[in-house]
C-alpha atoms as a PDB file:
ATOM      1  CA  UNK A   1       0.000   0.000   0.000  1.00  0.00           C
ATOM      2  CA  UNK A   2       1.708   3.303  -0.763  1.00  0.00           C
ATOM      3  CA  UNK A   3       0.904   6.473   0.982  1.00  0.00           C
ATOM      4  CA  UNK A   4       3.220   9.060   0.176  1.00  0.00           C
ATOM      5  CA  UNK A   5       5.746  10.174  -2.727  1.00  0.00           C
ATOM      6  CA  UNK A   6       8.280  12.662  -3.111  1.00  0.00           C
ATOM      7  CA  UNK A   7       7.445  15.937  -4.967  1.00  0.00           C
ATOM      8  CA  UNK A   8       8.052  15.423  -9.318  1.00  0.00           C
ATOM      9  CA  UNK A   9      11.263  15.638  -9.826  1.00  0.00           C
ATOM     10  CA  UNK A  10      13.703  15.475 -13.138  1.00  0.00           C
ATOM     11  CA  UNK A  11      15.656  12.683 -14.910  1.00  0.00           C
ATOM     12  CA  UNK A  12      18.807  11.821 -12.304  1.00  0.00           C
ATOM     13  CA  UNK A  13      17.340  12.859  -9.402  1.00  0.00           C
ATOM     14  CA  UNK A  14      16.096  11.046  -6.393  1.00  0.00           C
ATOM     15  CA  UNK A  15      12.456   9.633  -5.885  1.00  0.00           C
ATOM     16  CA  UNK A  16      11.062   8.643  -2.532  1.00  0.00           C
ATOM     17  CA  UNK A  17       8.158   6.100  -2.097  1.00  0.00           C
ATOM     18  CA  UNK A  18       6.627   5.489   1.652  1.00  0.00           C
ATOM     19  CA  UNK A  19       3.956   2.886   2.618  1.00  0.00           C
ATOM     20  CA  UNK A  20       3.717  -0.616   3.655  1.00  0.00           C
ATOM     21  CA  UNK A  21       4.234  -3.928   2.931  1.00  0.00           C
ATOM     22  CA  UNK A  22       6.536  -2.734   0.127  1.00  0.00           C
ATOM     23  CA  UNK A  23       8.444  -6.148   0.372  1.00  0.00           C
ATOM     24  CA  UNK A  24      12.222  -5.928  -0.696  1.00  0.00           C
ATOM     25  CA  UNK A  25      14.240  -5.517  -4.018  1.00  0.00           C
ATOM     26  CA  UNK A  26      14.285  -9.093  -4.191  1.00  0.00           C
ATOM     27  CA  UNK A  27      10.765  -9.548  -4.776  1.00  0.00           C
ATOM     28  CA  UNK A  28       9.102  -6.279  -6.052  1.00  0.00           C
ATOM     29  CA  UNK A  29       9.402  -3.723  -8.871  1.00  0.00           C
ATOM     30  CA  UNK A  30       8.340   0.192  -9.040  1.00  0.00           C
ATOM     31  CA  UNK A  31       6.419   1.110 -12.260  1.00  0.00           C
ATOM     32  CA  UNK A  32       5.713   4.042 -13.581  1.00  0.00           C
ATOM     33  CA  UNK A  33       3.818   5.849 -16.295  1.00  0.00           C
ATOM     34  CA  UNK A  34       1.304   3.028 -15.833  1.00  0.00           C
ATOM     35  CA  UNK A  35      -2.408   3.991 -16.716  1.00  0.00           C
ATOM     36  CA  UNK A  36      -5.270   4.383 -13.444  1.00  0.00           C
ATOM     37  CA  UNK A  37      -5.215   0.661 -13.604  1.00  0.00           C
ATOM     38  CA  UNK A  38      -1.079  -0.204 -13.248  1.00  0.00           C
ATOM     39  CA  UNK A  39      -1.500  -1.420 -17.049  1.00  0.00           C
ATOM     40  CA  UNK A  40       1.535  -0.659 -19.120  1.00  0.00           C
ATOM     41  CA  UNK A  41       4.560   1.982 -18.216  1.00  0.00           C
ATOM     42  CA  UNK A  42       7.837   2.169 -17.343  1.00  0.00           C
ATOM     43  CA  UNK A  43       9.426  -0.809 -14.877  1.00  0.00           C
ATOM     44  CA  UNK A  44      12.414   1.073 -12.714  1.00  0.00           C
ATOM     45  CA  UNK A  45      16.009  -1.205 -13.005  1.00  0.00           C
ATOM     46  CA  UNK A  46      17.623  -2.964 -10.116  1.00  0.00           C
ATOM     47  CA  UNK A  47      20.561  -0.441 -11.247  1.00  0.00           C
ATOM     48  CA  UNK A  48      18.095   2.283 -10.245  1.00  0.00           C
ATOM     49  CA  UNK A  49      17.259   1.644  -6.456  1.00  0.00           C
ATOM     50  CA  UNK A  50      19.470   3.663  -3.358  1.00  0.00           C
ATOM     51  CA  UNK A  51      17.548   1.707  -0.469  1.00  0.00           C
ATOM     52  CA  UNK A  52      14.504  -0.351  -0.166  1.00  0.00           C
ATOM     53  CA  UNK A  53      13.480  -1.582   3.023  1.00  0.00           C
ATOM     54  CA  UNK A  54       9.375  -2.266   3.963  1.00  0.00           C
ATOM     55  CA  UNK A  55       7.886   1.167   4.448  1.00  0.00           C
ATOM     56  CA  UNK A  56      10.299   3.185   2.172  1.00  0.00           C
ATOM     57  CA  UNK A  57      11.795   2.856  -1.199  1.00  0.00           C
ATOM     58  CA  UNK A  58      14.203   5.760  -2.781  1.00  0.00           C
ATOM     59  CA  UNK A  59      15.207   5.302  -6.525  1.00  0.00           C
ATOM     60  CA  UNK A  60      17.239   7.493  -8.672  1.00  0.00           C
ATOM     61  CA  UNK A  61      14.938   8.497 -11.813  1.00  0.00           C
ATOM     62  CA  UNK A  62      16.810   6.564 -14.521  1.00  0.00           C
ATOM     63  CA  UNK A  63      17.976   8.829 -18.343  1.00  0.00           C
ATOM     64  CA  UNK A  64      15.345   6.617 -20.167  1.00  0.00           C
ATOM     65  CA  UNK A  65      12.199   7.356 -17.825  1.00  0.00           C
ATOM     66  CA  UNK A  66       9.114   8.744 -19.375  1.00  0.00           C
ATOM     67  CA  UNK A  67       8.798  12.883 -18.963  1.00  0.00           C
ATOM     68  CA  UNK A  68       5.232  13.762 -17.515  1.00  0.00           C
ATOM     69  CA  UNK A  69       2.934  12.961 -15.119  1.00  0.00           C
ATOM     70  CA  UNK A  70       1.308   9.493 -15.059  1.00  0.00           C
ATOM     71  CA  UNK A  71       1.037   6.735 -12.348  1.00  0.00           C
ATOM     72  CA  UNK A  72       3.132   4.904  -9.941  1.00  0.00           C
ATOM     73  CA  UNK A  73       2.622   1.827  -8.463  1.00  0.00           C
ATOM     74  CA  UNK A  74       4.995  -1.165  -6.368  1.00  0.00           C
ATOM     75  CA  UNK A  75       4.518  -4.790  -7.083  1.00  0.00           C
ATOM     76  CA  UNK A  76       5.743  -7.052  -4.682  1.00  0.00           C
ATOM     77  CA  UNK A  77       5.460 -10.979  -5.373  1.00  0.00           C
ATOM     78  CA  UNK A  78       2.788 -10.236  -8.026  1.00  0.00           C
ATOM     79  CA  UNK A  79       0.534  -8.113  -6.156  1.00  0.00           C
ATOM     80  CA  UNK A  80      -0.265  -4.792  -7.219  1.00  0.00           C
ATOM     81  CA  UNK A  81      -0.538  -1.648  -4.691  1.00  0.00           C
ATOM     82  CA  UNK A  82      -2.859   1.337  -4.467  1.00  0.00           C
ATOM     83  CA  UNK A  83      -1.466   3.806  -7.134  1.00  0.00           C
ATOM     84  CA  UNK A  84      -0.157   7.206  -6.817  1.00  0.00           C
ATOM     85  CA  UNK A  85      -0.405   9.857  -9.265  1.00  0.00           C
ATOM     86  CA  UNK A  86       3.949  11.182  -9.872  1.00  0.00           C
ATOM     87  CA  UNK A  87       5.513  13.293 -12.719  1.00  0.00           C
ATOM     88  CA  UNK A  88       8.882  13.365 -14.210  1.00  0.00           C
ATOM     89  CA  UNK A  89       9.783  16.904 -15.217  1.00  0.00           C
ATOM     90  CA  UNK A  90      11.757  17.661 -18.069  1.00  0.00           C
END
């Protein structure tokens, strides 16, 4: 379940993600650009995550992300969380 995320923020910088039950690198993935529905969008690299413990996730906004504003979501062992709207600025 995610509750919080860091203000939009550009290509290279950092990206923070709070909630719970957000699992571990090992077993989850952070998508973005998704639709309302976590269809589609942009999966973040391993290459791309600083830290990642249960309640908090920071990620470095890779060169290739998508510019705009769109969804983000978590998966952890296949299971989809709430969404939260996020934009990458230019």
């Amino acid at each position: 379940m995610l509750i919080k995320v860091s203000g939009a923020a550009a290509r290279g910088a950092t990206v923070t993600v709070q909630g719970r039950y957000l699992g571990g690198p090992t077993t989850g993935q952070v998508r973005l650009g998704a639709d309302e529905d976590g269809k589609g969008g942009y999966v973040f690299p391993a290459s791309a995550v600083r830290s990642w413990t249960d309640s908090e996730i920071v990620l470095t906004i890779p060169a290739d992300a998508p510019v705009g504003g769109s969804w983000l979501f978590v998966e952890v062992a296949g299971k989809q969380s709430t969404g939260l709207p996020y934009s990458v600025q230019q």
